[in-house]
Protein backbone atom coordinates (compact mmCIF):
# COMPACT_ATOMS: atom_id res chain seq x y z
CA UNK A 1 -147.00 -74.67 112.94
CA UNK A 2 -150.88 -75.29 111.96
CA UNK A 3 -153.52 -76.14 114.65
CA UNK A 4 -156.56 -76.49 115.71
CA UNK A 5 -158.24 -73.41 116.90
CA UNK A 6 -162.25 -74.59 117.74
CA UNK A 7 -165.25 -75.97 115.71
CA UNK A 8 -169.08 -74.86 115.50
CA UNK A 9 -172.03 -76.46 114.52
CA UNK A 10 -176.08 -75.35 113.43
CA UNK A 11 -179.01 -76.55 111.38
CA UNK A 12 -182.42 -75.57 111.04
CA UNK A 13 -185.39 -76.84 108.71
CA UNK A 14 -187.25 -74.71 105.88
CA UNK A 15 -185.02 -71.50 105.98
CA UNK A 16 -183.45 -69.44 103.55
CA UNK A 17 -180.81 -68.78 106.34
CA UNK A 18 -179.02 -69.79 109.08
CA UNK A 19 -176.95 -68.15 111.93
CA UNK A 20 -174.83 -68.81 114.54
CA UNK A 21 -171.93 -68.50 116.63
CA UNK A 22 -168.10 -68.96 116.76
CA UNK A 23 -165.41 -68.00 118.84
CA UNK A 24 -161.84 -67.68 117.10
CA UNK A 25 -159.02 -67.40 119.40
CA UNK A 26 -155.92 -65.33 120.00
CA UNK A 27 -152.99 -66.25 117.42
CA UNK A 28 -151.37 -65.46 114.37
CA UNK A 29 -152.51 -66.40 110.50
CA UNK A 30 -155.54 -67.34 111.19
CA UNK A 31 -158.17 -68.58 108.83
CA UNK A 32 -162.14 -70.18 109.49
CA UNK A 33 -163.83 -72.76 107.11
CA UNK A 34 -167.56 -73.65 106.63
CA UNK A 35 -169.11 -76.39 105.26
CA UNK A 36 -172.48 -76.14 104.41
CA UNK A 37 -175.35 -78.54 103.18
CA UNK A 38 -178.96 -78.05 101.89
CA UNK A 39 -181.48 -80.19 100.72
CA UNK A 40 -183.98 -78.93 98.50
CA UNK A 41 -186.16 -78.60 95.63
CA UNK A 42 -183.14 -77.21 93.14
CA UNK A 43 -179.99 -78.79 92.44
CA UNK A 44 -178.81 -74.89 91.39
CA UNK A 45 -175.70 -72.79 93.95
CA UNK A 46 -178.80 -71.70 95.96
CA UNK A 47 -176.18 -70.10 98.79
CA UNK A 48 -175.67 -66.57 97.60
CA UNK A 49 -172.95 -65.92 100.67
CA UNK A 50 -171.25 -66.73 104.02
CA UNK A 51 -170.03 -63.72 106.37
CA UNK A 52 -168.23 -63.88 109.52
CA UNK A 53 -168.81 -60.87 112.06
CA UNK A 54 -170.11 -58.91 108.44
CA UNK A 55 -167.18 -60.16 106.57
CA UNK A 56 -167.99 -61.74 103.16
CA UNK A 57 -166.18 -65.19 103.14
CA UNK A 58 -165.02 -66.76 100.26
CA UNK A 59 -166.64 -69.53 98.33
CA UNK A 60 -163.63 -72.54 98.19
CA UNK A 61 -165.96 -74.79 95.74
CA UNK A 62 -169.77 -76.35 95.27
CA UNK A 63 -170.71 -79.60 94.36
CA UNK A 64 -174.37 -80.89 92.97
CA UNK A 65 -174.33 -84.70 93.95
CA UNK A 66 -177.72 -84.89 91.59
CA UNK A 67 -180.41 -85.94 94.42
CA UNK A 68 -181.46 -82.53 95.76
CA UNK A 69 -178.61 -82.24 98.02
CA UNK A 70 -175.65 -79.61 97.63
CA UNK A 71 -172.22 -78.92 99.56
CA UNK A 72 -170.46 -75.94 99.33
CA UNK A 73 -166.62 -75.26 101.38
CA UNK A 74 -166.00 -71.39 101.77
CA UNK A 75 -163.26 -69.85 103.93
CA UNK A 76 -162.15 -66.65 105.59
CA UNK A 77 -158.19 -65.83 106.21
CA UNK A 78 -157.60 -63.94 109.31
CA UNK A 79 -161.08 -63.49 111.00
CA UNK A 80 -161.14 -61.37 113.60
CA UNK A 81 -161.16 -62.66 117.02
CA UNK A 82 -163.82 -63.27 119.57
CA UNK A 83 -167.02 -64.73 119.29
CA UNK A 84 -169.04 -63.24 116.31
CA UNK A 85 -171.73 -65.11 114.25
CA UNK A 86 -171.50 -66.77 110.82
CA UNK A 87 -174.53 -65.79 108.61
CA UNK A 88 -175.33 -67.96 105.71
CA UNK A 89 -177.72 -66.80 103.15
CA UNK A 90 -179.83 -68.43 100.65
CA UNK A 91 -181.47 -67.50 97.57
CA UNK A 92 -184.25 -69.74 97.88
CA UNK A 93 -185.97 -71.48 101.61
CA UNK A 94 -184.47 -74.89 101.69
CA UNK A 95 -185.69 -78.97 103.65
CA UNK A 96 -183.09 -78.86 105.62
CA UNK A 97 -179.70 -76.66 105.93
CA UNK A 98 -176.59 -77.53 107.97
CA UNK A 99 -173.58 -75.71 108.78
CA UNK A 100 -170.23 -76.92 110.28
CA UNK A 101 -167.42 -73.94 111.24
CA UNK A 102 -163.34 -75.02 111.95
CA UNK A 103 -160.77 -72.47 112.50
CA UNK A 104 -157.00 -72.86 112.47
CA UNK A 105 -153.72 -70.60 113.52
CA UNK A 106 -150.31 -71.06 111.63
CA UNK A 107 -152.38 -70.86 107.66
CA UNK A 108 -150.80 -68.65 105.22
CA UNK A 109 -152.97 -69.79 102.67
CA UNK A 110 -155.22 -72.53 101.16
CA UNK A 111 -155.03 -74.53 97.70
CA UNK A 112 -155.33 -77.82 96.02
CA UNK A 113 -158.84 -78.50 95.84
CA UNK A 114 -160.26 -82.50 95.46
CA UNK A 115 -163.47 -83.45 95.50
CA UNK A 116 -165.59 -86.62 95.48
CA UNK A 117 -169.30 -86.76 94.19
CA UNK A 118 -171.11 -89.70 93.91
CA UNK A 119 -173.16 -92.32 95.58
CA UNK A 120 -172.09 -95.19 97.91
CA UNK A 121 -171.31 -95.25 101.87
CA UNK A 122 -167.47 -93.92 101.59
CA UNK A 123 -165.67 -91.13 100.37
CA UNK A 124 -162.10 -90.00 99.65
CA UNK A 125 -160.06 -87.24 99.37
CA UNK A 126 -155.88 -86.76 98.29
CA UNK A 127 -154.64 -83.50 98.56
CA UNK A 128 -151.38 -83.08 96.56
CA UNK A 129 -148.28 -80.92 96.46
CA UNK A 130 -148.53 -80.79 100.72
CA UNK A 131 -145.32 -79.28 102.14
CA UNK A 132 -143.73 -80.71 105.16
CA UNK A 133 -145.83 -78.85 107.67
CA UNK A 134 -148.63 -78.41 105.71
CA UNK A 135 -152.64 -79.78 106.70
CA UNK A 136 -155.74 -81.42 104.93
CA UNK A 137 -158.90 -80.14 105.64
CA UNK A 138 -161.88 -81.56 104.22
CA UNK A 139 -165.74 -81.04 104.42
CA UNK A 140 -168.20 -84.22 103.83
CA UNK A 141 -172.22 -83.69 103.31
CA UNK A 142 -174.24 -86.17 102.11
CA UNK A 143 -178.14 -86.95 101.60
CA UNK A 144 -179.76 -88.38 104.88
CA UNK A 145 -178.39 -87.60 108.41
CA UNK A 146 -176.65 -90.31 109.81
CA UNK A 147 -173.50 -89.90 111.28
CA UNK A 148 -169.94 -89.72 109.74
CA UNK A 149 -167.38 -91.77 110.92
CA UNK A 150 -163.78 -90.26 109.78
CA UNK A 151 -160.82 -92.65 108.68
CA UNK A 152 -158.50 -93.52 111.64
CA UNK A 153 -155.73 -91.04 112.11
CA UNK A 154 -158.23 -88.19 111.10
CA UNK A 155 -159.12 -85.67 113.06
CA UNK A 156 -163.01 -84.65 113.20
CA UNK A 157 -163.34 -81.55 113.83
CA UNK A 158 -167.57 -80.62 113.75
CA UNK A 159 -170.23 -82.50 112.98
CA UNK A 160 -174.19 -81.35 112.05
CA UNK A 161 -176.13 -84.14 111.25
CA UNK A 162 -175.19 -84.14 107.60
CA UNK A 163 -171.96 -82.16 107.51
CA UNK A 164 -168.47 -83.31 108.69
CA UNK A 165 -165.29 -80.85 108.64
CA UNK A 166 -162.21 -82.86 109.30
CA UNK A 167 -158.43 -82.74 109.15
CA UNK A 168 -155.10 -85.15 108.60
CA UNK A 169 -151.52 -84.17 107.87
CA UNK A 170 -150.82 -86.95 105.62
CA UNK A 171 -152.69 -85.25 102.56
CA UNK A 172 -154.93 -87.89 102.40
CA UNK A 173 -159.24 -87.83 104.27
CA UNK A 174 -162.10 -90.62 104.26
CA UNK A 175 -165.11 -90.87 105.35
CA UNK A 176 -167.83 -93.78 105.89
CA UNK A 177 -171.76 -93.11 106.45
CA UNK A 178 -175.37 -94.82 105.75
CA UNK A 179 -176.09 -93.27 102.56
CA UNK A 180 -176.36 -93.32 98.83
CA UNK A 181 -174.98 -89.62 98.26
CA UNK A 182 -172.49 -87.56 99.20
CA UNK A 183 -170.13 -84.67 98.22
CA UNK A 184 -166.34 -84.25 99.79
CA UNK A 185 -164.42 -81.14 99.17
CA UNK A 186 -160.26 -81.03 100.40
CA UNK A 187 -158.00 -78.58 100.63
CA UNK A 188 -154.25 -77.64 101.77
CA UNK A 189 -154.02 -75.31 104.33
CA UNK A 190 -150.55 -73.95 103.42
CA UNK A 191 -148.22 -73.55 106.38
CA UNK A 192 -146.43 -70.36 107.01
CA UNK A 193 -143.80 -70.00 104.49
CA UNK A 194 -140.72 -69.16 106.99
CA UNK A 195 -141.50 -72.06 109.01
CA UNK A 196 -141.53 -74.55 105.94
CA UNK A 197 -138.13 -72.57 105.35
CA UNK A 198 -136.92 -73.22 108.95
CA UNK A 199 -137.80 -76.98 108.08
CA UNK A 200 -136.47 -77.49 104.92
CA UNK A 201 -132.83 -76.04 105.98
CA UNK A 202 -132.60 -77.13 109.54
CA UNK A 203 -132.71 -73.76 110.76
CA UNK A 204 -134.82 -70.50 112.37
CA UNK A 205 -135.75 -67.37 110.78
């Protein structure tokens, strides 16, 4: 079964980097997720990586929303445990930079991207092909720093000014905030395989 393991939260103002700590927890299939959002002078992938405890993360997906302001979803499967810092790395010094960290036990895997650019006050997100004991996860950054409030039933897990990581079961994330911009990545976290198994046939393996 998926859950929630802890969340993390930084920012800091004209940087080309950021770091700071998480603690991941004892338990099996674990994986960690960071959002990150910049503000800046170039609309380009300015973040040239993400480590955890000198592990090189992986980069999920990146989103321009066209004002200055870019999100970016990477993820690690089975961090190690303890408390160890997140690094992120920019090619260039950015306004502003924000970082939100989730981790999670029970994930064999992660798929099904969505996204949602635009402008407006809400965003959206449907993950498809989710399995029976599967989760959403979704990251939210937008322009200004006002606060996100997540749909009802979701579960917010950390929050940085600008950057919301949250999480549903249902497939399906949303998000309302003050602002004319925004970028939403989702994802499936994937469910260990034998338990999906265990649930489909109404038995243990």
């Amino acid at each position: 079964m998926i859950s929630f393991d802890a969340g993390s939260n930084d920012k800091d103002t004209d940087v080309d980097s950021l770091t700071f700590a998480h603690t991941i927890g004892v338990g099996d299939n674990r994986i960690l997720i960071v959002g990150v959002r910049t503000r800046s002078n170039s609309t380009n992938d300015i973040c040239t990586g993400v480590t955890f405890n000198g592990t090189p993360m992986t980069k999920f997906a990146t989103y321009n929303s066209g004002t200055l302001h870019r999100g970016w979803f990477f993820y690690l499967l089975n961090p190690d445990t303890g408390t160890h810092n997140i690094v992120i790395s920019l090619s260039i010094a950015t306004t502003a930079l924000h970082a939100t960290a989730a981790s999670y036990f029970g994930v064999e895997g992660i798929d099904d991207e969505d996204n949602d650019v635009g402008s407006g006050t809400t965003s959206s997100l449907s993950i498809s092909n989710m399995g029976g004991l599967d989760w959403c996860v979704g990251i939210c950054t937008h322009k200004s720093g006002t606060d996100v409030t997540c749909d009802a039933g979701d579960n917010e897990r950390a929050e940085e000014w600008a950057v919301t990581i949250s999480d549903d079961d249902d497939g399906s994330l949303g998000y309302t905030f003050n602002d004319d911009s925004f970028v939403s990545i989702g994802a499936r976290l994937v469910a260990v395989l034998e338990e999906q198994k265990a649930l489909f046939f109404g038995c243990n393996f």
